[in-house]
Protein backbone atom coordinates (compact mmCIF):
# COMPACT_ATOMS: atom_id res chain seq x y z
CA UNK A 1 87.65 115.95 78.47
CA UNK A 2 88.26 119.23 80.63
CA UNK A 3 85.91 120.89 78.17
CA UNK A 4 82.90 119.46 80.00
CA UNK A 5 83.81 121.40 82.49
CA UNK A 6 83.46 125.07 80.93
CA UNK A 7 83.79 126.33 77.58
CA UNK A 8 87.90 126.46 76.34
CA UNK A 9 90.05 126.88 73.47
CA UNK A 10 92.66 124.56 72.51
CA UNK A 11 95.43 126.20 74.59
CA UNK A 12 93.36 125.56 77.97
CA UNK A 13 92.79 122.50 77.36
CA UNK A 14 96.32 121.87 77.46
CA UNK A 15 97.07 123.81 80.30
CA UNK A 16 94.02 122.22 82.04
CA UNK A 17 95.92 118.83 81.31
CA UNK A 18 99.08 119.71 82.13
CA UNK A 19 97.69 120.87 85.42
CA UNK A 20 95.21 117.69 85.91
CA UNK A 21 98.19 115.41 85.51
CA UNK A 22 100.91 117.32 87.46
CA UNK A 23 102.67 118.02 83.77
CA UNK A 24 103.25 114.15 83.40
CA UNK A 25 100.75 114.58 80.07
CA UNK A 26 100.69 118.12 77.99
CA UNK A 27 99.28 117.03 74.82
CA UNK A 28 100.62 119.25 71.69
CA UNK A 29 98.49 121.62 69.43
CA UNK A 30 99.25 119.09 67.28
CA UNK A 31 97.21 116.23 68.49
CA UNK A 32 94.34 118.77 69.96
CA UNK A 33 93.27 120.70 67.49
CA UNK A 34 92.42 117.82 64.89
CA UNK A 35 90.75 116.04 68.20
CA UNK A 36 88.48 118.83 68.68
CA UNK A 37 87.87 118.94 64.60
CA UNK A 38 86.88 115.34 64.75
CA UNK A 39 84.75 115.88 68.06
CA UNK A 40 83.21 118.77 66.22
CA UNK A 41 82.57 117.08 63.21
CA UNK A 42 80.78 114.47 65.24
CA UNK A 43 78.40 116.78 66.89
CA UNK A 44 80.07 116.77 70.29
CA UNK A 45 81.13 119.99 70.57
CA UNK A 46 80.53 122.96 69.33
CA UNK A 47 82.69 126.48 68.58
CA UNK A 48 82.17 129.74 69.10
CA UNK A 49 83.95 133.00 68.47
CA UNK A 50 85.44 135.56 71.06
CA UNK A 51 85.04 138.87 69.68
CA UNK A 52 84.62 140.18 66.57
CA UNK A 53 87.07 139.88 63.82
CA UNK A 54 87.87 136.47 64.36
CA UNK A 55 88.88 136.13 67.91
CA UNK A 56 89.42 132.53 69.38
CA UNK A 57 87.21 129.41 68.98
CA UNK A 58 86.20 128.26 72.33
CA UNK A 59 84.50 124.77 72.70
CA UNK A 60 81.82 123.54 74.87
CA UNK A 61 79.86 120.21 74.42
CA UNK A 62 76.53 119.68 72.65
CA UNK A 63 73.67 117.80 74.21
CA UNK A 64 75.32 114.35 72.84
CA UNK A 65 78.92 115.32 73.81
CA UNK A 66 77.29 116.19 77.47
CA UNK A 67 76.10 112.51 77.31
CA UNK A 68 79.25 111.33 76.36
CA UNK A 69 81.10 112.81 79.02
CA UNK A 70 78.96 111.67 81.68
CA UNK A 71 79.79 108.11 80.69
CA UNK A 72 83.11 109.14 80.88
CA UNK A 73 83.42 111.19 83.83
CA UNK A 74 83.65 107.51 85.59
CA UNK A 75 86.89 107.37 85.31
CA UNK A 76 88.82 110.61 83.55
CA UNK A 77 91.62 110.32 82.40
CA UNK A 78 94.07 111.65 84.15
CA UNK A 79 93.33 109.50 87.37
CA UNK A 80 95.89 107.50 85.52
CA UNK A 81 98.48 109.37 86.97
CA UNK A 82 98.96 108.51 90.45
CA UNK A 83 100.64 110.89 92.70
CA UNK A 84 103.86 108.42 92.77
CA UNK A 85 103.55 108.77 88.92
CA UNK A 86 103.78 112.35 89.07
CA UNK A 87 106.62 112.57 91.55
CA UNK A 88 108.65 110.29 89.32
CA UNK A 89 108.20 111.79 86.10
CA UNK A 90 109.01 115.43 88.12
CA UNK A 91 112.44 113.76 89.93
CA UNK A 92 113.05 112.46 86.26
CA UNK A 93 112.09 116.17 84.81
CA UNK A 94 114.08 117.95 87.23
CA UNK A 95 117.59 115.45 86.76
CA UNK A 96 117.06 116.25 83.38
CA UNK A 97 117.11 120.05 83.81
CA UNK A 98 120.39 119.61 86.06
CA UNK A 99 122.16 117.62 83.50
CA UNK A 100 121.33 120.70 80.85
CA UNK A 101 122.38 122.82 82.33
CA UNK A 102 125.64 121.17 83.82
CA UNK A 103 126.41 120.29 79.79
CA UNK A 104 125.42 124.22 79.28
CA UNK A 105 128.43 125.14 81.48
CA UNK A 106 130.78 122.59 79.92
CA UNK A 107 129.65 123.90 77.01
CA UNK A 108 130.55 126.99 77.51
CA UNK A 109 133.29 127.60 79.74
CA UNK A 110 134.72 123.91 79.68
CA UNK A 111 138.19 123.55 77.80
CA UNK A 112 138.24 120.80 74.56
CA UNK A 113 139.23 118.06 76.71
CA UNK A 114 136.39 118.44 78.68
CA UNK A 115 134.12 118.83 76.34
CA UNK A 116 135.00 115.64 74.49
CA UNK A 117 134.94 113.73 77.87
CA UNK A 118 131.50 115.25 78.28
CA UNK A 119 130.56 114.22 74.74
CA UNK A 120 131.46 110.39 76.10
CA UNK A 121 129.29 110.75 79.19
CA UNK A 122 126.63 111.36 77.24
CA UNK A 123 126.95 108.89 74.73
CA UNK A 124 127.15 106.29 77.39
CA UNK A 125 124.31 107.58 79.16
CA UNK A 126 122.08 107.30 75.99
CA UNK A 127 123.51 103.81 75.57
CA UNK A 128 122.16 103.04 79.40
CA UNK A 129 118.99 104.89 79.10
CA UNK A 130 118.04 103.08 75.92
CA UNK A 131 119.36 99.28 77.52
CA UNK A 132 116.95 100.28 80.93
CA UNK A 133 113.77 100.47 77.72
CA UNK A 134 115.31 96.77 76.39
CA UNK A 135 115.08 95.29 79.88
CA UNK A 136 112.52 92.56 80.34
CA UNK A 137 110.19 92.90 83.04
């Protein structure tokens, strides 16, 4: 975990992901705030406070989450991602974006006809998207 690397709070440690893996894997406060609870409760880590008053909790790793990490460290991981990973899931991010905001502009400017032909476009590209998932390899 990127907190070996410096003390963070739970919003770095998403950034750092997002960053590590070229934004192919931004974990939610969701899933990284229990993680660090359960960490925590297992002696990992350890919080402290920024400020008075109840600033934010920052992390860093105890002597037996330092030993866990260096096991670890062998392979992090977000060497998962391989760079052809990451320029897929961007080319996929960034078609994504386009369609948006091309169904933004039929949104709003496009007459009802189009709209409703857009409304089929979409419906058929759902149907495609989810038959590519029920392909066999």
């Amino acid at each position: 975990m990127c907190v070996g690397d410096r003390p963070m709070h739970g919003y770095e440690m998403i950034q750092e992901l997002d960053s590590r893996t070229g934004g192919a894997w931004r974990p939610s406060p969701g899933s990284i705030y229990p993680t660090l609870q359960l960490l925590e409760d297992e002696g990992l880590i350890a919080a402290t406070t920024e400020g008075s008053g109840g600033g934010r909790r920052r992390f860093a790793l105890t002597e037996a989450g330092q030993a866990e990490a260096s096991q670890a460290a062998q392979e992090p991981p977000w060497n998962e991602f391989a760079q052809d990973t990451i320029n897929s899931w961007h080319d996929m991010r960034e078609a994504g974006i386009q369609a948006m905001s091309a169904l933004r502009q039929v949104m709003t400017t496009g007459t009802d006809d189009q709209r409703e032909r857009a409304a089929q476009v979409l419906n058929e590209t759902r149907q495609k998207l989810y038959a590519i998932l029920a392909e066999s390899e």
